[in-house]
Protein backbone atom coordinates (compact mmCIF):
# COMPACT_ATOMS: atom_id res chain seq x y z
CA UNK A 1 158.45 84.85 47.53
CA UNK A 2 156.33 81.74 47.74
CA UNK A 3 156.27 78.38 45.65
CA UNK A 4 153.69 77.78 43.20
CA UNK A 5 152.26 74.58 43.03
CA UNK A 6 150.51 72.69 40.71
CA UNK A 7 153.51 72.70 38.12
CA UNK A 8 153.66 69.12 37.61
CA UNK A 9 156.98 68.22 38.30
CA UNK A 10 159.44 71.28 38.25
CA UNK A 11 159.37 73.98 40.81
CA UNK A 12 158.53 77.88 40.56
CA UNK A 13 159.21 80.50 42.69
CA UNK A 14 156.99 83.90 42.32
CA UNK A 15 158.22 87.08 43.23
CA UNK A 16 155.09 89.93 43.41
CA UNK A 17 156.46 91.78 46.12
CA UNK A 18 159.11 93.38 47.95
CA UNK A 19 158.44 92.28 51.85
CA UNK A 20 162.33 92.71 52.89
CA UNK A 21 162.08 88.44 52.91
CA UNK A 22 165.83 87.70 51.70
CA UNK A 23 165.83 85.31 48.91
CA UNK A 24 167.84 81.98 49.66
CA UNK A 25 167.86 78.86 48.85
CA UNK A 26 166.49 79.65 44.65
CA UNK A 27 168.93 76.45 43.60
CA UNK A 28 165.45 74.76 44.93
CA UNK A 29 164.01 76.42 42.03
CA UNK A 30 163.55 75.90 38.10
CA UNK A 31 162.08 78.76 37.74
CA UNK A 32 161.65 82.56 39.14
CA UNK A 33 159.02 84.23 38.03
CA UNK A 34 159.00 88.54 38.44
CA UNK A 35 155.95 90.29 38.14
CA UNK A 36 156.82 93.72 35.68
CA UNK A 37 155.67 95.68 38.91
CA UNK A 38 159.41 94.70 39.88
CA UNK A 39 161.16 94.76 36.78
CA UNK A 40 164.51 96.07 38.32
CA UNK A 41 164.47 92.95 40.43
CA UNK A 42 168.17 92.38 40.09
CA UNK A 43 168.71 88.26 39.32
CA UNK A 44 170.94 86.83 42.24
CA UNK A 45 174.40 85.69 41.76
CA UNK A 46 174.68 81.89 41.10
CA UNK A 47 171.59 81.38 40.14
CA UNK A 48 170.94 78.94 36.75
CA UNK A 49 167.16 78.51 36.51
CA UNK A 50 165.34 80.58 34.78
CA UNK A 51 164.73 84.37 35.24
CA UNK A 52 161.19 85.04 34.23
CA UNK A 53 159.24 88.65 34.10
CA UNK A 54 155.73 88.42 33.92
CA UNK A 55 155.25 91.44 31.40
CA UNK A 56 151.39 93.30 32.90
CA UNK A 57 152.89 97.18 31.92
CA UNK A 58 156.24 98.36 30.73
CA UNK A 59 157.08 102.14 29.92
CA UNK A 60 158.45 100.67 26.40
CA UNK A 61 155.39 99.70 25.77
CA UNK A 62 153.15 102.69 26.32
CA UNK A 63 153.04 105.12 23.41
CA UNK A 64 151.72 107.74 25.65
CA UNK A 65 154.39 107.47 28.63
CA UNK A 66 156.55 110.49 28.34
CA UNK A 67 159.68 109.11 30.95
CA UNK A 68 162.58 108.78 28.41
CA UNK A 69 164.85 107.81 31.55
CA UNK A 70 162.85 104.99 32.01
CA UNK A 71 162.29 103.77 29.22
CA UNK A 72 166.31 103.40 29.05
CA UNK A 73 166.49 101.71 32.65
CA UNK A 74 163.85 99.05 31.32
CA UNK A 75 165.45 98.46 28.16
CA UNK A 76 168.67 97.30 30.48
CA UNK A 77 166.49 95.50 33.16
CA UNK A 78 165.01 93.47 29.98
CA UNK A 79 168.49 92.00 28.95
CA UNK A 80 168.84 90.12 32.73
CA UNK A 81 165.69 88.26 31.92
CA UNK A 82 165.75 84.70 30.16
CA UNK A 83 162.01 84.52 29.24
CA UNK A 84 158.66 86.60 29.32
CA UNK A 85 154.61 86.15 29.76
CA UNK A 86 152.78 88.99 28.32
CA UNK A 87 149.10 89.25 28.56
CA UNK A 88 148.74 90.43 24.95
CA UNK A 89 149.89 89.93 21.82
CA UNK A 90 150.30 93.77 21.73
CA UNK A 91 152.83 94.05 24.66
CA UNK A 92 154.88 90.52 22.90
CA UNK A 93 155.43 92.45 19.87
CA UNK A 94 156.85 95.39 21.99
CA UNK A 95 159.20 93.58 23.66
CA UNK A 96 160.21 91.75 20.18
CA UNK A 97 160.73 95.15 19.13
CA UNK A 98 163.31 95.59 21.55
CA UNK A 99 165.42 92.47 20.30
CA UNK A 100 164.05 89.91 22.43
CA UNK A 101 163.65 87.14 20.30
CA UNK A 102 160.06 85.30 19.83
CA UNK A 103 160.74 82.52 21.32
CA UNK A 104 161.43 83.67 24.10
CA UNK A 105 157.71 85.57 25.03
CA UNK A 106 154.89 83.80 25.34
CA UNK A 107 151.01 85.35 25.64
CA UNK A 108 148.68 83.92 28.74
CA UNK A 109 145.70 86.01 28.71
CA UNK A 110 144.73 86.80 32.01
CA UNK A 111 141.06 85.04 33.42
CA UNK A 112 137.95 86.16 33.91
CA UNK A 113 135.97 85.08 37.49
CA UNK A 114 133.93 82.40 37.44
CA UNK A 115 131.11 84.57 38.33
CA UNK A 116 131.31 85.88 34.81
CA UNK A 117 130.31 82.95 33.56
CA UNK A 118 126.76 83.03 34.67
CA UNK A 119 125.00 85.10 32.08
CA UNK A 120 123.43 83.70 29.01
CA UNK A 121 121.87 86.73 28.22
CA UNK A 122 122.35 90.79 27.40
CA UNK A 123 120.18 93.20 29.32
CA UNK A 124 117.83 94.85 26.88
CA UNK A 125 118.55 98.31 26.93
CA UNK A 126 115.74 100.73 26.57
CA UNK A 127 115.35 104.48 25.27
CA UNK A 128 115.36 106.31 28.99
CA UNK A 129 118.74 107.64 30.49
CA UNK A 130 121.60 106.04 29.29
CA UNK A 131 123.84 104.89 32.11
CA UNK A 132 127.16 104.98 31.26
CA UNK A 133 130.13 103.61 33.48
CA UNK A 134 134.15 103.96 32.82
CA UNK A 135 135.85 101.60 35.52
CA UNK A 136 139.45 103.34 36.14
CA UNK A 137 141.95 104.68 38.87
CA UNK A 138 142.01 108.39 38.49
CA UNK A 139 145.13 108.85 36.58
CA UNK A 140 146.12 111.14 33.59
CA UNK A 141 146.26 107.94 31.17
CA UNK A 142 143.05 107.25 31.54
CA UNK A 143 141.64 110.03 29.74
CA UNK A 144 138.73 111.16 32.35
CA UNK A 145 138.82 115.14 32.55
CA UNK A 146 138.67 114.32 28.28
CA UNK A 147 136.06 112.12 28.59
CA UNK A 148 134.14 114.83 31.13
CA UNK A 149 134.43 117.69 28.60
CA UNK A 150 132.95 115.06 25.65
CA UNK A 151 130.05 114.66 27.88
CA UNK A 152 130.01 118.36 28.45
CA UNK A 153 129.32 118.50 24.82
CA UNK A 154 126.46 116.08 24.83
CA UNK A 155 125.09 117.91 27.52
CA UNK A 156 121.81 117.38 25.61
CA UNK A 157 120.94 113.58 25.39
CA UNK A 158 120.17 111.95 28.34
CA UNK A 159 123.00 109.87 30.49
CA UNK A 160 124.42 109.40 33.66
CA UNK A 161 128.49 108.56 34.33
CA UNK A 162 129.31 106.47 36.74
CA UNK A 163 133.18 105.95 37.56
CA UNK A 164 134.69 103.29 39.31
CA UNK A 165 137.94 103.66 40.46
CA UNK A 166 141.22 104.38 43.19
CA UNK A 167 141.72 107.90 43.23
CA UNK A 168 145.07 107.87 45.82
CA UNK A 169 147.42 107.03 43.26
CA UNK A 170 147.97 110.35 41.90
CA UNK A 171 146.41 112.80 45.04
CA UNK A 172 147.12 115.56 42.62
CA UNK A 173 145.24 114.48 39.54
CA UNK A 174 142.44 113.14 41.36
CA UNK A 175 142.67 116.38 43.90
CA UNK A 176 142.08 118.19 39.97
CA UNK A 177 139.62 116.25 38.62
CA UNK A 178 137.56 116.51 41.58
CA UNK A 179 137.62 120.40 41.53
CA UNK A 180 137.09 120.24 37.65
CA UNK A 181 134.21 118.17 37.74
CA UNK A 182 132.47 120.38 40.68
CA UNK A 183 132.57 123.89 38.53
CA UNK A 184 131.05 121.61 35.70
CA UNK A 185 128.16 122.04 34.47
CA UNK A 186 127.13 118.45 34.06
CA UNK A 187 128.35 117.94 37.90
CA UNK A 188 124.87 116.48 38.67
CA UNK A 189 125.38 113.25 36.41
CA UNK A 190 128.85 112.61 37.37
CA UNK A 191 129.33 110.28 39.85
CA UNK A 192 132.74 109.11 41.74
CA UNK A 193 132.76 106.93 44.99
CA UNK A 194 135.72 105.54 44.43
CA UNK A 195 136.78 101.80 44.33
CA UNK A 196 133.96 98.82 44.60
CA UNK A 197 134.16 95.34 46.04
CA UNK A 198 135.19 93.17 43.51
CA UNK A 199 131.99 91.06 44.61
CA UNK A 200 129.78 94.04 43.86
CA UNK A 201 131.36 94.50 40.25
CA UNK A 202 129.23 91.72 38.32
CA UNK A 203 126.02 93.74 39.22
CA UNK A 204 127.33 97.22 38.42
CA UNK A 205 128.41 95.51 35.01
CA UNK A 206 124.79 94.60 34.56
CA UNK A 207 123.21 97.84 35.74
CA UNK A 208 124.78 100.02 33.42
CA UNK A 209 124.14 100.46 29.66
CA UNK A 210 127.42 101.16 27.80
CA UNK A 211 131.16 100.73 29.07
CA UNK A 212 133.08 103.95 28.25
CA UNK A 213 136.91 103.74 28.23
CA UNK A 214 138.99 106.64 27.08
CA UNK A 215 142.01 105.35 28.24
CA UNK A 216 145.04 106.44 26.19
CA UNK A 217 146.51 103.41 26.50
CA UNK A 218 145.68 99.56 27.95
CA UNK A 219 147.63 96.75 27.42
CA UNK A 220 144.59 94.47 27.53
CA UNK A 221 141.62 96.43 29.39
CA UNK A 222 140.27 93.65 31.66
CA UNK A 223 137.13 96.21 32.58
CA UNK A 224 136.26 95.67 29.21
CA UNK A 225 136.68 91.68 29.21
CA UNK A 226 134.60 91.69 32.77
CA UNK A 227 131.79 93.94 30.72
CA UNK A 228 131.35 91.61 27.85
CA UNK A 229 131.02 88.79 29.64
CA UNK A 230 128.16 90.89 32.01
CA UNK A 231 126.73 91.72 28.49
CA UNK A 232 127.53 95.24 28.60
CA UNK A 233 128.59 96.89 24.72
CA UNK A 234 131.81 98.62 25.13
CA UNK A 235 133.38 102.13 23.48
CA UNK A 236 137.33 102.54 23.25
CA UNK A 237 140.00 104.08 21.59
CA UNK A 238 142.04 101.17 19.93
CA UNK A 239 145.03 101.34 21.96
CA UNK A 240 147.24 98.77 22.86
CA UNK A 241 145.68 95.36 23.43
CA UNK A 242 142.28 96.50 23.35
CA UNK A 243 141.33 95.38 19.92
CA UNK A 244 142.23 91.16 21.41
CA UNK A 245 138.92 91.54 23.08
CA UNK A 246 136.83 93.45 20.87
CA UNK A 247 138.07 91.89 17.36
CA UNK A 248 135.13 89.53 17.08
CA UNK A 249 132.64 91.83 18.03
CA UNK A 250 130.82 93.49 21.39
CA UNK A 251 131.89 97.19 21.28
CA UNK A 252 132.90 100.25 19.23
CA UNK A 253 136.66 100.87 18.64
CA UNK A 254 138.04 104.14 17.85
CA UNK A 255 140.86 105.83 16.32
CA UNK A 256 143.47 106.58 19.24
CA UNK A 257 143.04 110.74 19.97
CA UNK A 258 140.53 111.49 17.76
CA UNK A 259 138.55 113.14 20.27
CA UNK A 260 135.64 114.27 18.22
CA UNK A 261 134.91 110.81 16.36
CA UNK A 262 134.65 109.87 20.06
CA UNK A 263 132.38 111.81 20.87
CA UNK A 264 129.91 111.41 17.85
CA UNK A 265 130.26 108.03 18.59
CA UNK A 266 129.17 108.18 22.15
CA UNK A 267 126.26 110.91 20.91
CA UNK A 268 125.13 107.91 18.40
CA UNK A 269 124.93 105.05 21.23
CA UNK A 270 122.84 107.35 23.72
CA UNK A 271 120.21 107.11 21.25
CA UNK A 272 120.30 104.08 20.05
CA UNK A 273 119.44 101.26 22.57
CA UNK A 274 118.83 98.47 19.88
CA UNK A 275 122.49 99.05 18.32
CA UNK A 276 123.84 98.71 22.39
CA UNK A 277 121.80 95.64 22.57
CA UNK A 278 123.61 93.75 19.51
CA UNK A 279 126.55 94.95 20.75
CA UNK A 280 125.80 93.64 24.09
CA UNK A 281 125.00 90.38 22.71
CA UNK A 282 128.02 89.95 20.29
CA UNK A 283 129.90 90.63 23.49
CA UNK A 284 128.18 88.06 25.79
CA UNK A 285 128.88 85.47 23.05
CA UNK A 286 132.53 86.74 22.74
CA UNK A 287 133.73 86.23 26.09
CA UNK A 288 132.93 82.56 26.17
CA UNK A 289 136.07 82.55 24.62
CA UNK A 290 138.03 84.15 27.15
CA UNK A 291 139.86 81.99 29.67
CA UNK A 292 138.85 80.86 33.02
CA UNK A 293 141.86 81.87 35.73
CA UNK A 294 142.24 78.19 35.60
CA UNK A 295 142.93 78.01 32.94
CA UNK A 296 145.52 80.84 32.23
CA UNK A 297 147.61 79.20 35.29
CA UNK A 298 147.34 75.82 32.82
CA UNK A 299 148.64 77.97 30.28
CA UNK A 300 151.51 79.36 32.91
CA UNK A 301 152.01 76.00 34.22
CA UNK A 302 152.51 74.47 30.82
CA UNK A 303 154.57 77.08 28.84
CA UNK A 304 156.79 77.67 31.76
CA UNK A 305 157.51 73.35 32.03
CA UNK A 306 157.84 73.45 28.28
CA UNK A 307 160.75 76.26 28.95
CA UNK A 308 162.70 73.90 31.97
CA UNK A 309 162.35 70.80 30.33
């Protein structure tokens, strides 16, 4: 647990991970602030600040989560907590679902690098081989072995996928999607290397052609806020917080497991390069709009001093 500064006159403490540290001395503190990694954190005895979860995934608020158990043991780790920051509207109206009252949850939208911030304009995408790239762990939520067996389909049209990603969070699903995509027959335009250097990302953004993200669920998707601002049009289902980012324009939004709409939809961009390029465009102008990290910690700083004063 370390202090974060910059408050302006009241004092937070930030709890992101468990490093066997015991925690003493939190009547120094106005504020303790839990990231939702540690939900079950349990709130120490005599302590009167506040008790704040920083809400980036709950269980409750993924439609496609299956772990009923869970979902119980959240909905009682909720009630210890005196406020929450969400980084969506979509995941605040979850937890108002659950009884928490609104004003008690506020939204900071997480930032985007300032290196983001360098582009004026889209790449101008031509007819050749469309490059696509998804930018995801290998997980069953993220919808890859469906997405393969789409492109399977458009076996056709020209493209290349490109997948960014962890793959030792789940050794079994990735172990499976590895041996699925070899006996593919579209093997030779899949490509998997596993996770990049976040320095390397803004130019793998920009050499690409279309975003692909067939997640089932995202509270936010900050892949797709990263692409915009590189320029890059964007194809998802609308699940969870997605639609924040694309509402004004920049990608293609789909209705959540309708497989085959996705897929015409993807077999329609291939071809068409000028459509990607307004996209790409609407997108670029979009994410002027999204925040610096600056200033979402402003927006912490100040929502969290307007809650202890």
């Amino acid at each position: 647990m370390e202090a974060l500064e910059d408050m302006e006159g009241i004092s937070v403490a930030n709890k992101s991970s468990r490093d066997g540290e015991e925690v003493r001395n939190l009547d120094a503190y106005d504020a303790v602030l839990v990231d939702s990694l540690l939900a079950d954190e349990k709130r120490p005895e005599g302590f009167d600040g506040l008790w704040c979860l920083l809400v980036h995934y709950l269980t409750i608020c993924d439609p496609s989560a299956s772990e009923v158990d869970k979902r119980r043991l959240e909905r009682e780790w909720l009630k210890q907590y005196d406020r929450f920051i969400t980084t969506s509207h979509y995941s605040r109206n979850c937890l108002i679902k659950t009884g928490i009252s609104p004003d008690f949850i506020h939204v900071v939208y997480p930032g985007l690098e300032e290196v983001y911030r360098s582009y004026e304009l889209a790449s101008v995408q031509s007819a050749d081989t469309c490059e696509l790239l998804t930018v995801a762990s290998l997980l069953p939520g993220k919808g890859l072995l469906e997405c393969l067996s789409m492109l399977e389909n458009l076996a056709d049209h020209s493209w290349t996928w490109n997948i960014i990603g962890e793959g030792s969070l789940n050794p079994s699903y990735t172990d499976f999607f590895i041996k699925t995509l070899s006996d593919s027959r579209v093997s030779d335009r899949v490509f998997w290397d596993g996770p990049l250097e976040e320095s390397l990302m803004p130019e793998m953004y920009r050499s690409h052609d279309l975003l692909v993200v067939p997640s089932f669920f995202e509270t936010l998707g900050m892949s797709i806020r990263e692409a915009m601002a590189s320029g890059l049009p964007v194809i998802a289902y609308d699940v969870g917080g997605i639609m924040e980012s694309l509402i004004g324009g920049g990608g293609v939004l789909v209705d959540p497991f309708h497989e085959e709409r996705m897929q015409e939809e993807v077999g329609r961009l291939l071809v068409s390069p000028e459509e990607r390029s307004a996209l790409g465009e609407q997108g670029l102008t979009q994410s002027k709009r999204f925040p610096s990290w600056s200033q979402s910690a402003r927006a912490l700083s100040d929502v969290i001093r307007s809650w202890v004063e």
